[in-house]
Protein backbone atom coordinates (compact mmCIF):
# COMPACT_ATOMS: atom_id res chain seq x y z
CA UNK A 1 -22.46 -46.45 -202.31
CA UNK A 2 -21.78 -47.21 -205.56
CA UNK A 3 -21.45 -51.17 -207.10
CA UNK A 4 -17.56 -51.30 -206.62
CA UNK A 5 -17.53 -49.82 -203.53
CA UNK A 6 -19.97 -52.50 -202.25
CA UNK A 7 -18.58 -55.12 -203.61
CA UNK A 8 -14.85 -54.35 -202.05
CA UNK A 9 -17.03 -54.02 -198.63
CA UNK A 10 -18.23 -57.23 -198.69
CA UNK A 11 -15.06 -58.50 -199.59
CA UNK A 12 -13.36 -56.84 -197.10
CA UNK A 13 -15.84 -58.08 -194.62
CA UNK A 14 -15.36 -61.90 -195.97
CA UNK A 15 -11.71 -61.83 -195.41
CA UNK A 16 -12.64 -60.17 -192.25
CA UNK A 17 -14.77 -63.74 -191.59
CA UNK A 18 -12.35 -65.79 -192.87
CA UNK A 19 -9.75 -64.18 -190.70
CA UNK A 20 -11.84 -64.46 -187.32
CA UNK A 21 -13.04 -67.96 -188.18
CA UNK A 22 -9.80 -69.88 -188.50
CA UNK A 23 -8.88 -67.59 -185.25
CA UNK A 24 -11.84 -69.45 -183.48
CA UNK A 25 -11.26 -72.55 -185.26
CA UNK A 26 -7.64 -72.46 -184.17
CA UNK A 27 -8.19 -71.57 -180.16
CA UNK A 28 -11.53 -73.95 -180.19
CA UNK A 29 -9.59 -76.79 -181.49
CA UNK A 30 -6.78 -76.79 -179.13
CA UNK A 31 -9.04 -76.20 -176.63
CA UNK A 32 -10.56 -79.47 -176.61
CA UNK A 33 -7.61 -81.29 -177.78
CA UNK A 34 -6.25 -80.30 -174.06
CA UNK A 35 -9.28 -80.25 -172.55
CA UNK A 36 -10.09 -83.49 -170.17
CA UNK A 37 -12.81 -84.72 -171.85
CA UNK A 38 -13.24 -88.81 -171.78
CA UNK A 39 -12.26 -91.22 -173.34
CA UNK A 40 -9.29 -89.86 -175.70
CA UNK A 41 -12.05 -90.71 -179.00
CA UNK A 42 -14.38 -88.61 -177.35
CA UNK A 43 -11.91 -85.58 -177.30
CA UNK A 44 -10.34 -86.18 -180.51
CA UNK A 45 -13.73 -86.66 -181.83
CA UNK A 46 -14.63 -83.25 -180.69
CA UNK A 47 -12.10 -81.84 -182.18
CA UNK A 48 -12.22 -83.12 -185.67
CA UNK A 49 -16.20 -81.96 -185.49
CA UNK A 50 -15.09 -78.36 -184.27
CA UNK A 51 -12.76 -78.54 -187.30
CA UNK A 52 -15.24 -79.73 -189.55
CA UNK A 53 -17.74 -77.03 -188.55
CA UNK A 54 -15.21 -74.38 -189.27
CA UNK A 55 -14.31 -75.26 -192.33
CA UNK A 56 -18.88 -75.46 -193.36
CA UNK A 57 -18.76 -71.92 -192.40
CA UNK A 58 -16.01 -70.84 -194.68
CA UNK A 59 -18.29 -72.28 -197.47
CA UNK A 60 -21.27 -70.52 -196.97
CA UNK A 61 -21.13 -67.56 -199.32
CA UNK A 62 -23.87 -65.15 -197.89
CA UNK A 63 -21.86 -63.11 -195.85
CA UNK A 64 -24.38 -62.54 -192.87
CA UNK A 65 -25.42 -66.38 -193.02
CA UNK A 66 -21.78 -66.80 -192.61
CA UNK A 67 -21.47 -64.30 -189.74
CA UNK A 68 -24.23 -66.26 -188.02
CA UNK A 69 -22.73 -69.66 -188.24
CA UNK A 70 -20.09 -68.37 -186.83
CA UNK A 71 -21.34 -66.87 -183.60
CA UNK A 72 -23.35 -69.86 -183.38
CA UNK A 73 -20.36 -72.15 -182.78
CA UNK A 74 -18.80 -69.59 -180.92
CA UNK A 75 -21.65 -69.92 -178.74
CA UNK A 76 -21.71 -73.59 -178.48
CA UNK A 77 -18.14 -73.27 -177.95
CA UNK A 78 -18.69 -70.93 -175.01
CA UNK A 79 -21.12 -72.98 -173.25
CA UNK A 80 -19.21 -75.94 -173.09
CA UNK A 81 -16.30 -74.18 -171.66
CA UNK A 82 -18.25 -72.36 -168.86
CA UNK A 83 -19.77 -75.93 -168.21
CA UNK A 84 -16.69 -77.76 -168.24
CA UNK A 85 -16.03 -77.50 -164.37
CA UNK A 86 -12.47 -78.38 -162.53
CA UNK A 87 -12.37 -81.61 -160.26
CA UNK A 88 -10.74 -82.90 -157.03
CA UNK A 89 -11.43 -86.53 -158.22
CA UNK A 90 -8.74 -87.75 -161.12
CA UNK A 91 -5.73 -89.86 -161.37
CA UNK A 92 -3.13 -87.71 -160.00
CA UNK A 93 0.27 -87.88 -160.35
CA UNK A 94 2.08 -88.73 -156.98
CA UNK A 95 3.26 -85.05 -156.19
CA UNK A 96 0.22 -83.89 -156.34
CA UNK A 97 -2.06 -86.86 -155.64
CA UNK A 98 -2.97 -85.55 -151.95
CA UNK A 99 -4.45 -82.02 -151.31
CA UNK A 100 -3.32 -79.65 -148.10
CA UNK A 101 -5.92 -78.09 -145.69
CA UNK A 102 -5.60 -75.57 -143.56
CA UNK A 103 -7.75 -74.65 -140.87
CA UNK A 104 -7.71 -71.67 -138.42
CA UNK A 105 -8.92 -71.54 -134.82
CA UNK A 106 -8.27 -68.76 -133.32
CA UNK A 107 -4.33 -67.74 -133.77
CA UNK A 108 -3.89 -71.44 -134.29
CA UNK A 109 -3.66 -72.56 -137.39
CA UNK A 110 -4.04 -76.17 -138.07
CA UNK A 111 -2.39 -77.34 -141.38
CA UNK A 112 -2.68 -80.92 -142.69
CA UNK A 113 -1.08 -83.21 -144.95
CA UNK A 114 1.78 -81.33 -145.63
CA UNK A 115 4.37 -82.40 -148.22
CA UNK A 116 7.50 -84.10 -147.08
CA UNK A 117 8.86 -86.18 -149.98
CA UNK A 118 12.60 -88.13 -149.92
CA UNK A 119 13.58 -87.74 -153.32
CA UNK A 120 16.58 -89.81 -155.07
CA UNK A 121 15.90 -88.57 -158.62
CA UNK A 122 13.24 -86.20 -159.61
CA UNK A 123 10.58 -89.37 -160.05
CA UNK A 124 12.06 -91.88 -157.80
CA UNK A 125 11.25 -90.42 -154.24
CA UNK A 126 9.48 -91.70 -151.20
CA UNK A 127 6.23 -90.07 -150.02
CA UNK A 128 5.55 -88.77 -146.96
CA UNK A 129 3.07 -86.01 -145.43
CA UNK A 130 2.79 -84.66 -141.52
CA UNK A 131 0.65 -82.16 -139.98
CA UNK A 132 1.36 -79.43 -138.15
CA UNK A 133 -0.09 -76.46 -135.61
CA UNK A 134 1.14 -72.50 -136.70
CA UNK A 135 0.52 -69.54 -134.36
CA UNK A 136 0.46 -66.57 -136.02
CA UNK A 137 1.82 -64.67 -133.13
CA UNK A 138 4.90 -66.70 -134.36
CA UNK A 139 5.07 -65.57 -137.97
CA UNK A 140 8.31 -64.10 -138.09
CA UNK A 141 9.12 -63.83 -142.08
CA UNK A 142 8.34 -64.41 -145.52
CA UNK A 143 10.96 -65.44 -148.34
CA UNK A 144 10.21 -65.28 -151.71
CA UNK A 145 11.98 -68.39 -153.73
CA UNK A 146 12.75 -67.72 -157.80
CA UNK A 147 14.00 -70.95 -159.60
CA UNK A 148 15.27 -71.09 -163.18
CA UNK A 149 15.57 -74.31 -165.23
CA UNK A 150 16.53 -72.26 -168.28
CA UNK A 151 17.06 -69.00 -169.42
CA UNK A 152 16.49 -65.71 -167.04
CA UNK A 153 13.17 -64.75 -167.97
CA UNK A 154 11.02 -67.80 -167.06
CA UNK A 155 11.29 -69.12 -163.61
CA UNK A 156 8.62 -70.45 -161.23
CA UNK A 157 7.75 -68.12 -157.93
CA UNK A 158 6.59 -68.93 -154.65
CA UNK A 159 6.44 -68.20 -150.83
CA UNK A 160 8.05 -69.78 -147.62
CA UNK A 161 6.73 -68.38 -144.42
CA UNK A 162 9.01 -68.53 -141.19
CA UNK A 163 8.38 -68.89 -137.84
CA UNK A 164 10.17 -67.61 -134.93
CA UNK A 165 11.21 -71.31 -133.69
CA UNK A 166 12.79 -71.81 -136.85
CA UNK A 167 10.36 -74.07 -138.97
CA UNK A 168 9.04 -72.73 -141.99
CA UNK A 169 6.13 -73.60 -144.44
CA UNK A 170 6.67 -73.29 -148.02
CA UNK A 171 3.98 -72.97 -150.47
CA UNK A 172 4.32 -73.38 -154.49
CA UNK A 173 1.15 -72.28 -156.19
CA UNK A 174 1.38 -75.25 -159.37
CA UNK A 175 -0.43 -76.94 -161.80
CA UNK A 176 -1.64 -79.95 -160.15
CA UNK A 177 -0.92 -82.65 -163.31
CA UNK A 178 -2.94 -85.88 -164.15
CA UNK A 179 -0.82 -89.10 -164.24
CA UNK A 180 -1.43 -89.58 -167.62
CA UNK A 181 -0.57 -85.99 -168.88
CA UNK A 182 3.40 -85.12 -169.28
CA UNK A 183 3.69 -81.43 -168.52
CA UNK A 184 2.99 -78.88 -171.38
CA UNK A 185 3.24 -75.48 -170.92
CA UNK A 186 0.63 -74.95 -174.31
CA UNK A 187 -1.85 -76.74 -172.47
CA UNK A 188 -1.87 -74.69 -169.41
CA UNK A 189 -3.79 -72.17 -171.41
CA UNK A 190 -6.58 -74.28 -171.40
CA UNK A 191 -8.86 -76.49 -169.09
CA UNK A 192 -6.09 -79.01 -168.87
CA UNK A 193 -4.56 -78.47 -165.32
CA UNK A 194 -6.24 -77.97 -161.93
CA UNK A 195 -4.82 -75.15 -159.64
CA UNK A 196 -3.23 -76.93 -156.47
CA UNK A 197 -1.15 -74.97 -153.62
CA UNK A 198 1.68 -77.22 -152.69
CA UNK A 199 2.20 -76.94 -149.28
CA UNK A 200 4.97 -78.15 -148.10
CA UNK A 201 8.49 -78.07 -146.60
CA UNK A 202 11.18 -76.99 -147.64
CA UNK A 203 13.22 -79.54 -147.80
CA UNK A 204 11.13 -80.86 -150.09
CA UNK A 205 9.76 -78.00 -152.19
CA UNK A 206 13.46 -75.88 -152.77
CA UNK A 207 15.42 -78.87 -151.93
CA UNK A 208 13.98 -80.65 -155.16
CA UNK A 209 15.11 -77.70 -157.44
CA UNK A 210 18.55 -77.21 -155.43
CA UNK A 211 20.00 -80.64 -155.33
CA UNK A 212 18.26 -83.38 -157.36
CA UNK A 213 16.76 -80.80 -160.17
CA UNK A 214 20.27 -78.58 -159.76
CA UNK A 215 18.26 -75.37 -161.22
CA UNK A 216 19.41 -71.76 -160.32
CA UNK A 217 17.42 -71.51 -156.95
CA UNK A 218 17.04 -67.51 -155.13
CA UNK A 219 16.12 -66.83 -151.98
CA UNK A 220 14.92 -63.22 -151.10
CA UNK A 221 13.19 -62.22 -147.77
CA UNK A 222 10.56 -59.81 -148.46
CA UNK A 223 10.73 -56.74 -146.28
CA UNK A 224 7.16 -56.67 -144.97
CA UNK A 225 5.32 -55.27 -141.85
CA UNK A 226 4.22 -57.82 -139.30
CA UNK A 227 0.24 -56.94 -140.43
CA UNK A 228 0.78 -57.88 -143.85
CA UNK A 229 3.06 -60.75 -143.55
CA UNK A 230 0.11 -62.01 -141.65
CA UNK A 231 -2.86 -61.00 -144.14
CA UNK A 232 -0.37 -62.83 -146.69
CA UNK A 233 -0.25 -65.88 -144.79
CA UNK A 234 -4.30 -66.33 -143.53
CA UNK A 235 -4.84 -65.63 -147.71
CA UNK A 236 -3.19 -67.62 -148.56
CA UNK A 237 -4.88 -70.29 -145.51
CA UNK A 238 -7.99 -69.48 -147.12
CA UNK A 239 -6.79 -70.46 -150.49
CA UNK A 240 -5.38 -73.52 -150.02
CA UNK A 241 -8.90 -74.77 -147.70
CA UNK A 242 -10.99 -73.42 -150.42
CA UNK A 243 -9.08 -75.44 -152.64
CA UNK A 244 -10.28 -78.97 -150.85
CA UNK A 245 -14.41 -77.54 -151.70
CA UNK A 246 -13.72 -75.95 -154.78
CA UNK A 247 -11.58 -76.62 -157.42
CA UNK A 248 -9.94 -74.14 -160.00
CA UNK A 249 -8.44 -74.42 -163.50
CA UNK A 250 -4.44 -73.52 -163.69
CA UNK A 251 -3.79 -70.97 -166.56
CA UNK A 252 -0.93 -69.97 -168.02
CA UNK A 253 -1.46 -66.08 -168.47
CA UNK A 254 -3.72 -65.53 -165.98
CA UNK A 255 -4.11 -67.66 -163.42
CA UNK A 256 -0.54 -68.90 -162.55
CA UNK A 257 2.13 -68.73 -159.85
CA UNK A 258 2.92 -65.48 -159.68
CA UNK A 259 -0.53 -63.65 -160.50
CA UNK A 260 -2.22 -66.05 -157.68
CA UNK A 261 1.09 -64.70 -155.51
CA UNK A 262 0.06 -61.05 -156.13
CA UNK A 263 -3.90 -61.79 -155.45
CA UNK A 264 -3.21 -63.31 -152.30
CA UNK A 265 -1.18 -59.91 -151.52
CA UNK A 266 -4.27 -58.24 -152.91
CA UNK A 267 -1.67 -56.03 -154.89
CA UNK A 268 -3.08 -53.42 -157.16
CA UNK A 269 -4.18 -54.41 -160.71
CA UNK A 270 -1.44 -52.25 -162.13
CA UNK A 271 1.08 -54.24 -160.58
CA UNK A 272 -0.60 -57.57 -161.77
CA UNK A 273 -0.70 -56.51 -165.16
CA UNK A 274 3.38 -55.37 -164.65
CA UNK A 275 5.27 -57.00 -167.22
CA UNK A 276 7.63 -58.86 -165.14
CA UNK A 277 4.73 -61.11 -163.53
CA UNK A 278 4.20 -62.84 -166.65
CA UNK A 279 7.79 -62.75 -167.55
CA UNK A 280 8.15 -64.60 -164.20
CA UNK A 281 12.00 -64.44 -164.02
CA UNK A 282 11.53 -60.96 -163.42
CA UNK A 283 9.35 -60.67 -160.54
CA UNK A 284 12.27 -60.69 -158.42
CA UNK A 285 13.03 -56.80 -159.57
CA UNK A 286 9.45 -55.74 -159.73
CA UNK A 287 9.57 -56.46 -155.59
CA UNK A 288 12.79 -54.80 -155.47
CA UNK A 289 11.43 -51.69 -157.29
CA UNK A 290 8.63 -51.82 -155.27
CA UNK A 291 10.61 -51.85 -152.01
CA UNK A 292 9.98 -55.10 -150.81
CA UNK A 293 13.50 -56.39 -150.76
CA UNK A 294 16.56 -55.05 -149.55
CA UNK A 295 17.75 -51.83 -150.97
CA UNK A 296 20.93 -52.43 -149.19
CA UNK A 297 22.46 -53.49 -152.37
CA UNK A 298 21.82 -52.58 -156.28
CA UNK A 299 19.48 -55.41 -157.42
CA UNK A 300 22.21 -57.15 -159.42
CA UNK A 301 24.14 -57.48 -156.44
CA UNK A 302 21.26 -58.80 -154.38
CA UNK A 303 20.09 -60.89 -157.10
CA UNK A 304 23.98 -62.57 -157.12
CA UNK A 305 23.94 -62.75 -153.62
CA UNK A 306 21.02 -64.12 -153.04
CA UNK A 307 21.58 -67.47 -154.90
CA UNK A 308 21.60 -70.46 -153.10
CA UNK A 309 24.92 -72.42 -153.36
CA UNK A 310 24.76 -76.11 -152.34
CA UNK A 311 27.35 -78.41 -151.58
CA UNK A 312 28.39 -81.14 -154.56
CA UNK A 313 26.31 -83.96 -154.43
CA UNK A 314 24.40 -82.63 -151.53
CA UNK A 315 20.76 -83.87 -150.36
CA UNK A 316 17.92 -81.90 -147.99
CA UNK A 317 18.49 -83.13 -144.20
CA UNK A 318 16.94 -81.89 -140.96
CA UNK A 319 19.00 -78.71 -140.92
CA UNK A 320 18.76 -77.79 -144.67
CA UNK A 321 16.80 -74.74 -144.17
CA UNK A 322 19.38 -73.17 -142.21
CA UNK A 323 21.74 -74.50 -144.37
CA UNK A 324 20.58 -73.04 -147.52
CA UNK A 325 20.26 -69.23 -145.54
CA UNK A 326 23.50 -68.79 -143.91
CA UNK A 327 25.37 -66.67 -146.61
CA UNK A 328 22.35 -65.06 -148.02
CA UNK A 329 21.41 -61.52 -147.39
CA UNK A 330 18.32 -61.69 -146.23
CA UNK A 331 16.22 -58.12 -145.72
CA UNK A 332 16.54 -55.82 -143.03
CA UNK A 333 14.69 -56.60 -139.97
CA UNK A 334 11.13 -56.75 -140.13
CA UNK A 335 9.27 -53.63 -139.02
């Protein structure tokens, strides 16, 4: 190799340095800045060293010390996020500030502290939680909810499973948000938000987005065999107990309402990695190609059919999830 051919090399691999560094200097940065490290000096201490650190490394000029800087903080930065653990124990805010269990004996399940809020705005609203006994001979369907607060390519997902003597349990797979933290959808790509499974009914958990939030709200029922709607269900059991013993960290690409959705359906990684599940406005015609809703219709037509239409100035009573079904099109019966 001759002198100039060296020399563009290691030039090359310096901008190659620089480029990576300010890459890990970027991600590391706002990594802390959302992480829940304590007190707020502590955290934006952290940051302003990570930044600092960076920046040393750019002005080391052998190109292999450089290199080695660099995967040192990318080390140091690696062990602090594998030992910065979720928690159960912080200052919650109210929707979230009480966990569901769910515990199954037999084909009784036994689910507590479900979610039962009177709301009057979307932060004035009255807590309250009940318990209840499910028998899975009694599983009768599951509905799959889409609600936009925007435009059509964003929307949050989740599940409401029916039971034969009408009740059903809905479950929104959320961040579960500090007090002190206003929602940020940047942050949930970091350690900022625990995982919680929002268990709950549906007067509360649709009726918030239907008539106090007034998003776009879908209901689909998802043509399923009686096996699976019941593997869906004790998953999704499990989830929500392990939840109580073990905590998880909410993320926005990959752990998030609809890739938790598909995991508890153990669905194939090729569907997880489908582009509508991150594009979560979408996931609605991903089931529908997949043959999960009903083919009855075009998916346009089901999709403007299956939009629920609530009464002006209407609030969730007693009867609101019959209400909210009686001029949808729900699937086919189950098999």
């Amino acid at each position: 190799m001759t002198t100039s051919q060296h020399a563009r090399t290691q030039r090359r691999n310096k901008l190659l340095l620089c480029v990576v560094t300010c890459l890990f200097a970027f991600y590391a940065c706002a990594a802390l800045y959302y992480s829940t490290l304590e007190p707020d000096a502590l955290r934006l201490g952290a940051v302003g060293l990570c930044a600092l650190l960076c920046a040393a490394t750019l002005r080391i000029r052998h190109t292999l010390h450089r290199f080695g800087a660099l995967c040192g903080l990318c080390a140091c930065f690696a062990i602090w996020l594998y030992t910065d653990h979720p928690s159960n124990n912080r200052e919650w805010a109210g929707e979230y500030a009480i966990l569901a269990d769910a515990i199954q004996d037999g084909r009784m399940v036994h689910v507590r502290n479900i979610r039962d809020f009177t709301y009057r705005t979307e932060t004035d609203y009255t807590p309250h939680y009940y318990n209840a006994d499910f028998n899975l001979d009694h599983l009768a369907s599951i509905d799959l909810i889409t609600s936009y607060w925007g435009g059509d390519s964003i929307a949050h997902v989740f599940l409401s499973f029916g039971f034969d003597d009408g009740r059903h349990l809905a479950v929104s797979i959320e961040t579960r948000r500090q007090k002190k933290f206003s929602y940020s959808t940047i942050a949930g790509f970091f350690h900022h938000y625990e995982l919680t499974y929002v268990t709950a009914d549906e007067r509360d958990l649709i009726g918030v987005r239907t008539d106090i939030r007034k998003e776009r709200v879908y209901l689909y029922r998802l043509d399923l065999s009686a096996q699976t709607r019941e593997a869906v269900f004790k998953n999704y059991l499990a989830q929500i107990h392990q939840l109580t013993i073990q905590p998880r960290w909410y993320n926005t690409l990959m752990d998030n309402c609809t890739t938790e959705i598909l995991a508890r359906a153990n669905a194939r990684t090729r569907y997880r990695l489908d582009w509508r599940v991150l594009l979560s406005g979408y996931t609605a015609s991903l089931a529908y190609d997949l043959g999960l809703l009903n083919t009855e219709y075009d998916f346009a037509t089901l999709r403007r059919l299956s939009r629920i239409i609530r009464p002006e100035n209407a609030t969730p009573d007693a009867n609101y999830s019959n209400e909210i079904r009686e001029h949808l099109p729900l699937a086919l019966a189950n098999k």
